[in-house]
Protein backbone atom coordinates (compact mmCIF):
# COMPACT_ATOMS: atom_id res chain seq x y z
CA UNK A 1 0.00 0.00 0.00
CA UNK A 2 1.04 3.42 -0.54
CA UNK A 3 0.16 7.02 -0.92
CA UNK A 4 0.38 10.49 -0.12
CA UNK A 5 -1.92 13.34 1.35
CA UNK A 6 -1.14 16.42 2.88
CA UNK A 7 -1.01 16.75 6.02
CA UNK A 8 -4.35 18.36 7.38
CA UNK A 9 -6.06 16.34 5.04
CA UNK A 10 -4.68 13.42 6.97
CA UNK A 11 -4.84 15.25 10.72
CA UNK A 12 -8.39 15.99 10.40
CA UNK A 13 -10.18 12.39 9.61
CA UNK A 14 -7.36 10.91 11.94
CA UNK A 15 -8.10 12.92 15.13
CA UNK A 16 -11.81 12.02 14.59
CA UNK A 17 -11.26 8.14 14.56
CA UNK A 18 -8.68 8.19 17.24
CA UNK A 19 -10.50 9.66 19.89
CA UNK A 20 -12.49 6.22 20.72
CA UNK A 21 -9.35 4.44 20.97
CA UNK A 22 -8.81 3.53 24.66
CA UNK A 23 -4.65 4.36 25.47
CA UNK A 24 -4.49 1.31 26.96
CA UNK A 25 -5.31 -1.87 25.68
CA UNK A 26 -5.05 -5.45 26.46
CA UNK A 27 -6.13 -6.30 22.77
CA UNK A 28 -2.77 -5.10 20.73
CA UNK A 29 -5.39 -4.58 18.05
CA UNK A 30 -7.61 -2.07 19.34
CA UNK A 31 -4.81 0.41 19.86
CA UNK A 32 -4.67 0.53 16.34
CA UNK A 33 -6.98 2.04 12.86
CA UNK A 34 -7.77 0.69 10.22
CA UNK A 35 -6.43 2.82 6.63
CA UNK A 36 -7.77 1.47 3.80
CA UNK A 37 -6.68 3.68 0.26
CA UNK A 38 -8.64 2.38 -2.99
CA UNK A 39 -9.67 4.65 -5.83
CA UNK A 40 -8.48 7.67 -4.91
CA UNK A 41 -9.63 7.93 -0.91
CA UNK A 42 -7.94 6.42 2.15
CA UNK A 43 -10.79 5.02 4.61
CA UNK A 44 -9.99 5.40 8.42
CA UNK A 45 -11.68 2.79 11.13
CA UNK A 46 -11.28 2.46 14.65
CA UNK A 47 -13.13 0.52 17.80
CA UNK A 48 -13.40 -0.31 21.56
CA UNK A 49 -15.73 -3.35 20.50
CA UNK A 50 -18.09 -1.07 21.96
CA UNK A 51 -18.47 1.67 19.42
CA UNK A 52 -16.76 2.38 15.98
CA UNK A 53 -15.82 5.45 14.36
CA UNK A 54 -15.52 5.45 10.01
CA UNK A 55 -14.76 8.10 8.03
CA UNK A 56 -12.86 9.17 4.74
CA UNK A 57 -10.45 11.25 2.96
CA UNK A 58 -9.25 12.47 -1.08
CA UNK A 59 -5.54 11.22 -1.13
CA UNK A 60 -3.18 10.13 -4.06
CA UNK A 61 -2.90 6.46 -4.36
CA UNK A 62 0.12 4.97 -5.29
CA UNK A 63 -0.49 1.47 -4.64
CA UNK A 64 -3.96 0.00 -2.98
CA UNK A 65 -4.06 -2.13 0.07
CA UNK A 66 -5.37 -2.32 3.65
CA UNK A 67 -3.37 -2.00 6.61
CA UNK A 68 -3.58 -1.50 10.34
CA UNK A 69 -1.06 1.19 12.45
CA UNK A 70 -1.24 2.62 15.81
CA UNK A 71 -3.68 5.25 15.78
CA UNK A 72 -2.59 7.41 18.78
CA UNK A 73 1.24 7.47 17.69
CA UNK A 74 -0.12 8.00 13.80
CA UNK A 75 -2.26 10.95 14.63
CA UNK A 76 0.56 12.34 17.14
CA UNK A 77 3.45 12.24 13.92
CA UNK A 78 0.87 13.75 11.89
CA UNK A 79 0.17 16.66 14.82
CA UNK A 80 3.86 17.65 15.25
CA UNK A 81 4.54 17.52 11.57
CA UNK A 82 5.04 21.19 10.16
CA UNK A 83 2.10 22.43 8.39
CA UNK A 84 1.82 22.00 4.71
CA UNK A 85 3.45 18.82 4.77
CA UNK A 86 3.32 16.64 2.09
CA UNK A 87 2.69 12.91 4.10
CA UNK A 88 3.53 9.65 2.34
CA UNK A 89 2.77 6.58 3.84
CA UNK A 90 4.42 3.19 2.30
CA UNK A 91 3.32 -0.18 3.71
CA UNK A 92 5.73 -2.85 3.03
CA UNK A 93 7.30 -6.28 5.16
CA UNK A 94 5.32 -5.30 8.16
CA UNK A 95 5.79 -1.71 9.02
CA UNK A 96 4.66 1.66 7.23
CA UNK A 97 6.83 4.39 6.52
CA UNK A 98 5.68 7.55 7.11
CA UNK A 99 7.84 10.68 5.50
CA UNK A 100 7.37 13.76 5.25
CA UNK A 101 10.42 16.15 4.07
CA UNK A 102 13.34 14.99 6.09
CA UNK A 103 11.42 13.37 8.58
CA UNK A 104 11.12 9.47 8.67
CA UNK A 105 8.85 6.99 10.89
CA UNK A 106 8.32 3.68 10.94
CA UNK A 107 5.58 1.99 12.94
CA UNK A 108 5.12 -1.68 13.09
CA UNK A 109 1.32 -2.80 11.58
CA UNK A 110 -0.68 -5.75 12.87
CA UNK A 111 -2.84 -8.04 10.12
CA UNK A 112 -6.46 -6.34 8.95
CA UNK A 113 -7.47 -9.70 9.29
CA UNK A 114 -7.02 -9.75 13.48
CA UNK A 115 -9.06 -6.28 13.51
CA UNK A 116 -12.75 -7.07 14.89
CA UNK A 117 -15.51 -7.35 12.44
CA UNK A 118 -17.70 -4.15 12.63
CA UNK A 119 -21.15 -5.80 13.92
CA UNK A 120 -23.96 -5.12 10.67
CA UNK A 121 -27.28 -6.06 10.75
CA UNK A 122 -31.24 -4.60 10.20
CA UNK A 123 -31.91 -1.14 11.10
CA UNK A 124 -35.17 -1.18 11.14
CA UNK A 125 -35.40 2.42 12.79
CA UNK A 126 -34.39 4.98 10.95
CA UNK A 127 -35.02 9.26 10.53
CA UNK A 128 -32.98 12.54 9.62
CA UNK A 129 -32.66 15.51 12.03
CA UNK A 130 -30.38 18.66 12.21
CA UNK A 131 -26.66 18.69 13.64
CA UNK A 132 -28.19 21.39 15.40
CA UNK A 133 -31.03 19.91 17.07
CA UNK A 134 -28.50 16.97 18.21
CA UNK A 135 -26.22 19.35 19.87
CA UNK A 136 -29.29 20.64 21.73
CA UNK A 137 -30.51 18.00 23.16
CA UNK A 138 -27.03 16.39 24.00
CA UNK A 139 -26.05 19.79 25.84
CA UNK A 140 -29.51 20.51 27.69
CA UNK A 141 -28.99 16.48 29.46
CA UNK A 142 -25.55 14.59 29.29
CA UNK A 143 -24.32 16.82 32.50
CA UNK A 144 -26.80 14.74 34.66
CA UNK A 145 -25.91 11.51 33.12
CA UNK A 146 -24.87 8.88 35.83
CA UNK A 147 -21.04 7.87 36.34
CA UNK A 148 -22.44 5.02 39.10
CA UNK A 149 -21.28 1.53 36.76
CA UNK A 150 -23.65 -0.40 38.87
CA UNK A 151 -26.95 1.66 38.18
CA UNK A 152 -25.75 0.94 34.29
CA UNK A 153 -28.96 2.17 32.94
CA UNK A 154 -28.44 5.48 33.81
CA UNK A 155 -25.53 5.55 32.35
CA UNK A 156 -26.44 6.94 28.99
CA UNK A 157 -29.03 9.10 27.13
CA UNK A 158 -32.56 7.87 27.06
CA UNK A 159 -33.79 8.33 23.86
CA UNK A 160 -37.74 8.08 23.00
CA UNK A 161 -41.25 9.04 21.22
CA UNK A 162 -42.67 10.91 24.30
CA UNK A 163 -46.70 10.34 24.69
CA UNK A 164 -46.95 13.77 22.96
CA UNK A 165 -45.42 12.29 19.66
CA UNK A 166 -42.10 14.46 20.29
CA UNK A 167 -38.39 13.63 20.11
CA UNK A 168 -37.14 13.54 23.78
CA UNK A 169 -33.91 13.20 25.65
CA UNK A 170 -33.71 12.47 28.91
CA UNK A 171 -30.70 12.21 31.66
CA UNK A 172 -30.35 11.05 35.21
CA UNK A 173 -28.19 10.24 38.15
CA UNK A 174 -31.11 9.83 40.84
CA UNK A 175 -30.53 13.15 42.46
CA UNK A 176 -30.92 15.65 39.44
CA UNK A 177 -33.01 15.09 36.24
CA UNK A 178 -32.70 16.50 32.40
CA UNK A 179 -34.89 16.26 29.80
CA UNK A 180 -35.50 18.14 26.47
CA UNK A 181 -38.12 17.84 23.79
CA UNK A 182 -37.91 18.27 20.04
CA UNK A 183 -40.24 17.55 17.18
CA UNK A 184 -41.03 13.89 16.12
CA UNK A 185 -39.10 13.81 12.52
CA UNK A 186 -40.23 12.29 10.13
CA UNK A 187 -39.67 8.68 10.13
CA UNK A 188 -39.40 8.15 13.77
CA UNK A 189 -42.85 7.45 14.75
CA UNK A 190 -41.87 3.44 15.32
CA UNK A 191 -38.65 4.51 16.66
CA UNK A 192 -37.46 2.12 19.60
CA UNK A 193 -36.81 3.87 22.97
CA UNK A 194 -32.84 3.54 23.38
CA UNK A 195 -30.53 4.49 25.71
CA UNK A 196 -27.15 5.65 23.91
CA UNK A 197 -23.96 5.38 26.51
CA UNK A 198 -21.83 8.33 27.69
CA UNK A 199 -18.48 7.77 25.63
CA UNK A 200 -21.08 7.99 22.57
CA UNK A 201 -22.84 10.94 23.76
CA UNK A 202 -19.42 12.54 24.38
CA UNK A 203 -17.92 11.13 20.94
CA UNK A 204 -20.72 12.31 18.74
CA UNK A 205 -20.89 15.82 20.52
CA UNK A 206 -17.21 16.58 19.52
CA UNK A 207 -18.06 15.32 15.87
CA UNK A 208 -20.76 17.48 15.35
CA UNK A 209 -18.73 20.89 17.20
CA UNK A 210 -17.84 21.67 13.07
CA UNK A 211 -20.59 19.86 10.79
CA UNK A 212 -23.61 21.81 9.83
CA UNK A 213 -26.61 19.84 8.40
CA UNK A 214 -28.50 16.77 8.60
CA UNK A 215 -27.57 13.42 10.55
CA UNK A 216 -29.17 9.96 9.55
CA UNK A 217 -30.22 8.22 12.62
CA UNK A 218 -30.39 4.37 12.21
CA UNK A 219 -31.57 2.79 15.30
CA UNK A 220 -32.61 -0.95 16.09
CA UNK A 221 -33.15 -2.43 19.56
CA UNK A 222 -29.33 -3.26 20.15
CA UNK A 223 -27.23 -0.44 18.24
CA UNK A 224 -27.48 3.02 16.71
CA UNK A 225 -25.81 4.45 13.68
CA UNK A 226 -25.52 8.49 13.04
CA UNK A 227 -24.24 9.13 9.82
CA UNK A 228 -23.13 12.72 8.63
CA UNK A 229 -20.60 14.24 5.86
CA UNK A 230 -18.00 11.49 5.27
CA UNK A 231 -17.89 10.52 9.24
CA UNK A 232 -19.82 7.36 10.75
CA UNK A 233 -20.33 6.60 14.18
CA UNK A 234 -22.03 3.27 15.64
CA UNK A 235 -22.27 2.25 18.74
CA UNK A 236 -23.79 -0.73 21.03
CA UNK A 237 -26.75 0.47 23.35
CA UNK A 238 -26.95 -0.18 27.06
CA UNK A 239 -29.31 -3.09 27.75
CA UNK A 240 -31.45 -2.08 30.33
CA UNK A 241 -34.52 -0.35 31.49
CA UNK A 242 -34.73 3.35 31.89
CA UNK A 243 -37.07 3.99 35.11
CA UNK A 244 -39.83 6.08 34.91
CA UNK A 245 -38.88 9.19 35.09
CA UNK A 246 -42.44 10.83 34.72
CA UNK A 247 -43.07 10.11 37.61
CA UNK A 248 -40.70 12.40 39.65
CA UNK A 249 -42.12 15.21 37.37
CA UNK A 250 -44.39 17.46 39.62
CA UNK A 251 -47.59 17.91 37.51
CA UNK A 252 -50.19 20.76 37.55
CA UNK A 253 -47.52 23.21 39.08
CA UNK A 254 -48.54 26.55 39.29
CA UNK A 255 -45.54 28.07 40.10
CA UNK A 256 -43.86 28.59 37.20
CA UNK A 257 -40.63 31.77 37.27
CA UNK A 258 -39.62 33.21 33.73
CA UNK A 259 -35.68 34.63 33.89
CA UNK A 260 -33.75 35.57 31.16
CA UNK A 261 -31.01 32.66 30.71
CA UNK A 262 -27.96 34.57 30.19
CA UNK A 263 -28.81 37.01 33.66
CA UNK A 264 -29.88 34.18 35.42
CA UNK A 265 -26.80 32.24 34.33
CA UNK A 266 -24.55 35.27 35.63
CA UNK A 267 -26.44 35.28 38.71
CA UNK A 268 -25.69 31.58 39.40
CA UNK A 269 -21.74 32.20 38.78
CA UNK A 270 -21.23 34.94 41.40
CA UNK A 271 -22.53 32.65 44.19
């Protein structure tokens, strides 16, 4: 395998794959991503068998193959390398060579064929809403998710068709309580109710901080896919049962306070 791409070209898919791999690893295999170049793109994978991360690049391709590298010492020779550098990477007798200018690397690689087959299956849930909408409801409830491992279902986002046919998201650790509403989209009326984990919530909130449009929510009763721009994100949902959360909600309160957000949020600060 071989080929060349500049170097933000590279830095930029790289640093969004990386970020799920754990630093350390018992599994030699996980530490590393997947780089795949064929017809003119190189393809970037990575995994913590819990969730994957896919995504995809323009390079110049010398010679097509598949390989697998360390993706945090990759991404950190493609971070210190000076900007505008042109990056070639050569696979060859077990190692790549990465150069750029004067400098030289070479990293050992590990077989494609040890690298854990990305789960597929049925989808059967599946709808389209805005980067923007996701970034809403992800910021307005994953502070009160749980960090308690043995209440495990709390441990996530719930996501669900509320009885008022809306799009809600809901977060709890048993002493405070989030939730946000949006409208249903169309497509999500047989939706499943889900709870997505933490490292995804926190994974797909950096990936959307600099995409603007629509993400393609696939959902079925075990895993979710969001799929926006070139960048692919799946993950494994927690198996459990969120509690009622209704519940806890006081209903018929009349005592309802109107602030404006930004004083209020001053206000809050000083004490």
């Amino acid at each position: 395998m071989k080929l060349t791409i500049d170097r933000i070209s590279l830095l930029r898919p790289l640093g969004q794959v990386q970020s799920v791999v754990e630093r350390r690893n018992t599994i030699p295999i996980l530490a590393n991503v997947v780089l795949q170049a064929d017809s003119g793109m190189l393809s970037m994978t990575a995994t913590d068998m819990d969730m994957d991360i896919a995504t995809q690049v323009e390079c110049a391709v010398g010679t097509a193959g598949t390989t697998t590298v360390s993706a945090h010492l990759l991404y950190d020779i493609a971070r210190k390398l000076p900007e505008g550098a042109e990056v070639e990477i050569n696979v060859a007798d077990g190692h790549a060579m990465i150069s750029a200018g004067r400098s030289n690397f070479r990293l050992p690689t590990l077989p494609v064929e040890d690298f854990p087959a990305i789960a597929t299956g049925d989808m059967p849930g599946g709808f389209t809403v805005t980067s923007a909408d996701i970034r809403d409801m992800i910021d307005a409830t994953r502070f009160a998710i749980s960090t308690e491992e043995t209440r495990y279902y709390l441990n996530g986002i719930y996501l669900h068709k509320s009885e008022a046919n809306e799009l809600c998201a809901v977060a709890t650790d048993g002493h405070r309580l989030a939730m946000t509403k949006q409208p249903l989209p169309a497509g999500a009326n047989d939706m499943p109710s889900i709870i997505v984990p933490r490292k995804a919530v926190s994974e797909l909130r950096k990936l959307l901080d600099d995409f603007e449009g629509d993400v393609g929510v696939a959902l079925s009763d075990t895993r979710a896919e969001f799929s926006f721009g070139t960048v692919r994100l799946k993950t494994k949902l927690i198996d459990g049962t969120f509690p009622d959360y209704t519940r806890v909600i006081p209903r018929g309160n009349d005592r309802i306070m109107q602030v404006d957000a930004a004083s209020f949020s001053a206000a809050v600060d000083r004490v």
